[in-house]
C-alpha atoms as a PDB file:
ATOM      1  CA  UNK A   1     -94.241  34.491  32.724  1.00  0.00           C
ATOM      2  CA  UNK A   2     -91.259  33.436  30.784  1.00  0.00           C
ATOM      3  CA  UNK A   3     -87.947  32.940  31.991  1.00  0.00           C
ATOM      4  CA  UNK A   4     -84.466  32.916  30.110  1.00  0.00           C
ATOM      5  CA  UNK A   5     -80.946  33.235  31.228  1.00  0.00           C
ATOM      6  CA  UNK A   6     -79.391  36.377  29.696  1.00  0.00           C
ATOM      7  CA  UNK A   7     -75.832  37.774  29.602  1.00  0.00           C
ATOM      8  CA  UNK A   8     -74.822  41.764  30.261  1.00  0.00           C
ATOM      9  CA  UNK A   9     -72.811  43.703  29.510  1.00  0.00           C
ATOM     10  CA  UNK A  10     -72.557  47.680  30.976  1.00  0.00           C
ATOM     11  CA  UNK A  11     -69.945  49.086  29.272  1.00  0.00           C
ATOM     12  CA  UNK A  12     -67.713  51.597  30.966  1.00  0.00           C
ATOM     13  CA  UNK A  13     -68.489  55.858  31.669  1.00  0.00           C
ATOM     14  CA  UNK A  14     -64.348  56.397  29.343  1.00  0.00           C
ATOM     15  CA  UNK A  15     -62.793  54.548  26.482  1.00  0.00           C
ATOM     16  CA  UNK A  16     -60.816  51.683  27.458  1.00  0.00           C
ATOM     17  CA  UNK A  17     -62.384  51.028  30.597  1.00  0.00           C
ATOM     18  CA  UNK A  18     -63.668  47.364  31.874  1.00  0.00           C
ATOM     19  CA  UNK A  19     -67.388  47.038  31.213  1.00  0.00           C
ATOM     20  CA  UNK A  20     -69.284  45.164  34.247  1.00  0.00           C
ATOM     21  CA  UNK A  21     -70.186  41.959  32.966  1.00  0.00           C
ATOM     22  CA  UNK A  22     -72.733  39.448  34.397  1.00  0.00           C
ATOM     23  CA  UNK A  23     -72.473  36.392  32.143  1.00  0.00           C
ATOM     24  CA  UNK A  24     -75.751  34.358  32.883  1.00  0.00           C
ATOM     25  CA  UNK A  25     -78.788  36.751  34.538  1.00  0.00           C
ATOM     26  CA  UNK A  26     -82.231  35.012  35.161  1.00  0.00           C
ATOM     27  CA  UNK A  27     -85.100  37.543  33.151  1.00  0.00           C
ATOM     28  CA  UNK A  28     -88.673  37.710  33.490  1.00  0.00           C
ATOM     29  CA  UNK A  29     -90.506  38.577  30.565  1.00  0.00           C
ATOM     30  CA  UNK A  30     -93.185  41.041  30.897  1.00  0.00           C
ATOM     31  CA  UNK A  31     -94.406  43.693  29.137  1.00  0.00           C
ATOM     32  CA  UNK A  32     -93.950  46.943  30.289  1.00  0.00           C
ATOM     33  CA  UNK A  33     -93.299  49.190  27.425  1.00  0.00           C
ATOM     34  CA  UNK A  34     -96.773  50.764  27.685  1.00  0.00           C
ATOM     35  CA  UNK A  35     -95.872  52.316  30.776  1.00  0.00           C
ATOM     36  CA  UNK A  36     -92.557  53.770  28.649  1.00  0.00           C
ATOM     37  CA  UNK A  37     -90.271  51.174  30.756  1.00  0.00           C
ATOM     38  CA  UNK A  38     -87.763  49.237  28.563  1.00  0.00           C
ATOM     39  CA  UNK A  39     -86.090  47.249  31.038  1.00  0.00           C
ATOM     40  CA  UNK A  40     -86.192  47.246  35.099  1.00  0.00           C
ATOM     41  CA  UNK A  41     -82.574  46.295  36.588  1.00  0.00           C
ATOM     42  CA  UNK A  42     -83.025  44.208  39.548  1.00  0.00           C
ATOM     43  CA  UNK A  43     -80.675  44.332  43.047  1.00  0.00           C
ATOM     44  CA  UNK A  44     -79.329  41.234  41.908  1.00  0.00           C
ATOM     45  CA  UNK A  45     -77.641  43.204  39.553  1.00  0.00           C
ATOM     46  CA  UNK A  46     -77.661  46.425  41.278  1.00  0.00           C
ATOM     47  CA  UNK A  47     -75.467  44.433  44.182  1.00  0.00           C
ATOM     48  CA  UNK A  48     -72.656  44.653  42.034  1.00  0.00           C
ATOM     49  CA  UNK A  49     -72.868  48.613  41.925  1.00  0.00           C
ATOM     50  CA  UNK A  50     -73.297  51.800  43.593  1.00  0.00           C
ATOM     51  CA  UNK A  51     -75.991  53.533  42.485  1.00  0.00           C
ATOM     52  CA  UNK A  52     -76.598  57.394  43.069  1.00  0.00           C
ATOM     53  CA  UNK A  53     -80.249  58.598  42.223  1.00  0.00           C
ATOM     54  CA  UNK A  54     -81.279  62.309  42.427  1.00  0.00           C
ATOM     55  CA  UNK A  55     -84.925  62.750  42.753  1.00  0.00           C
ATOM     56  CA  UNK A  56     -85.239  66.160  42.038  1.00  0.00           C
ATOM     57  CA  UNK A  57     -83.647  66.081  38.818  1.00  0.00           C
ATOM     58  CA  UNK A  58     -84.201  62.484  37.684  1.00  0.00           C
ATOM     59  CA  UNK A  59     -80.292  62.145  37.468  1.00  0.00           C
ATOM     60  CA  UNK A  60     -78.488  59.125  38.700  1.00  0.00           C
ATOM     61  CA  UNK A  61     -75.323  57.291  38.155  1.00  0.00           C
ATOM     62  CA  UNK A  62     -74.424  53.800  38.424  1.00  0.00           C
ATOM     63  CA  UNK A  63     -70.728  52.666  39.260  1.00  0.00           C
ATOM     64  CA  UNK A  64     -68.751  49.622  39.276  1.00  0.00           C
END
């Protein structure tokens, strides 16, 4: 697969507050749109955050 070296941005939940930004990310491209995925955020990423998932509902919410 393809590699590149990506920046991100997550902007923040209210207006004026700092967005988490990651300014060089290592991707894999692969496709996984069929499956109605358009992106799969790794725990590289996910280190940097507290994430809350609710199974039941499909509700989750990612701080930083």
């Amino acid at each position: 697969m393809d590699q590149y070296d990506v920046g991100i941005a997550i902007p923040g939940a209210d207006p004026g507050s700092s967005p988490l930004i990651l300014p060089t990310v290592p991707i894999v491209a692969c496709s996984l749109r069929p499956q109605g995925i358009d992106a799969l955020i790794g725990r590289d990423v996910l280190g940097r955050c507290l994430l809350s998932y609710n199974g039941a509902t499909g509700a989750f919410t990612l701080a930083f």
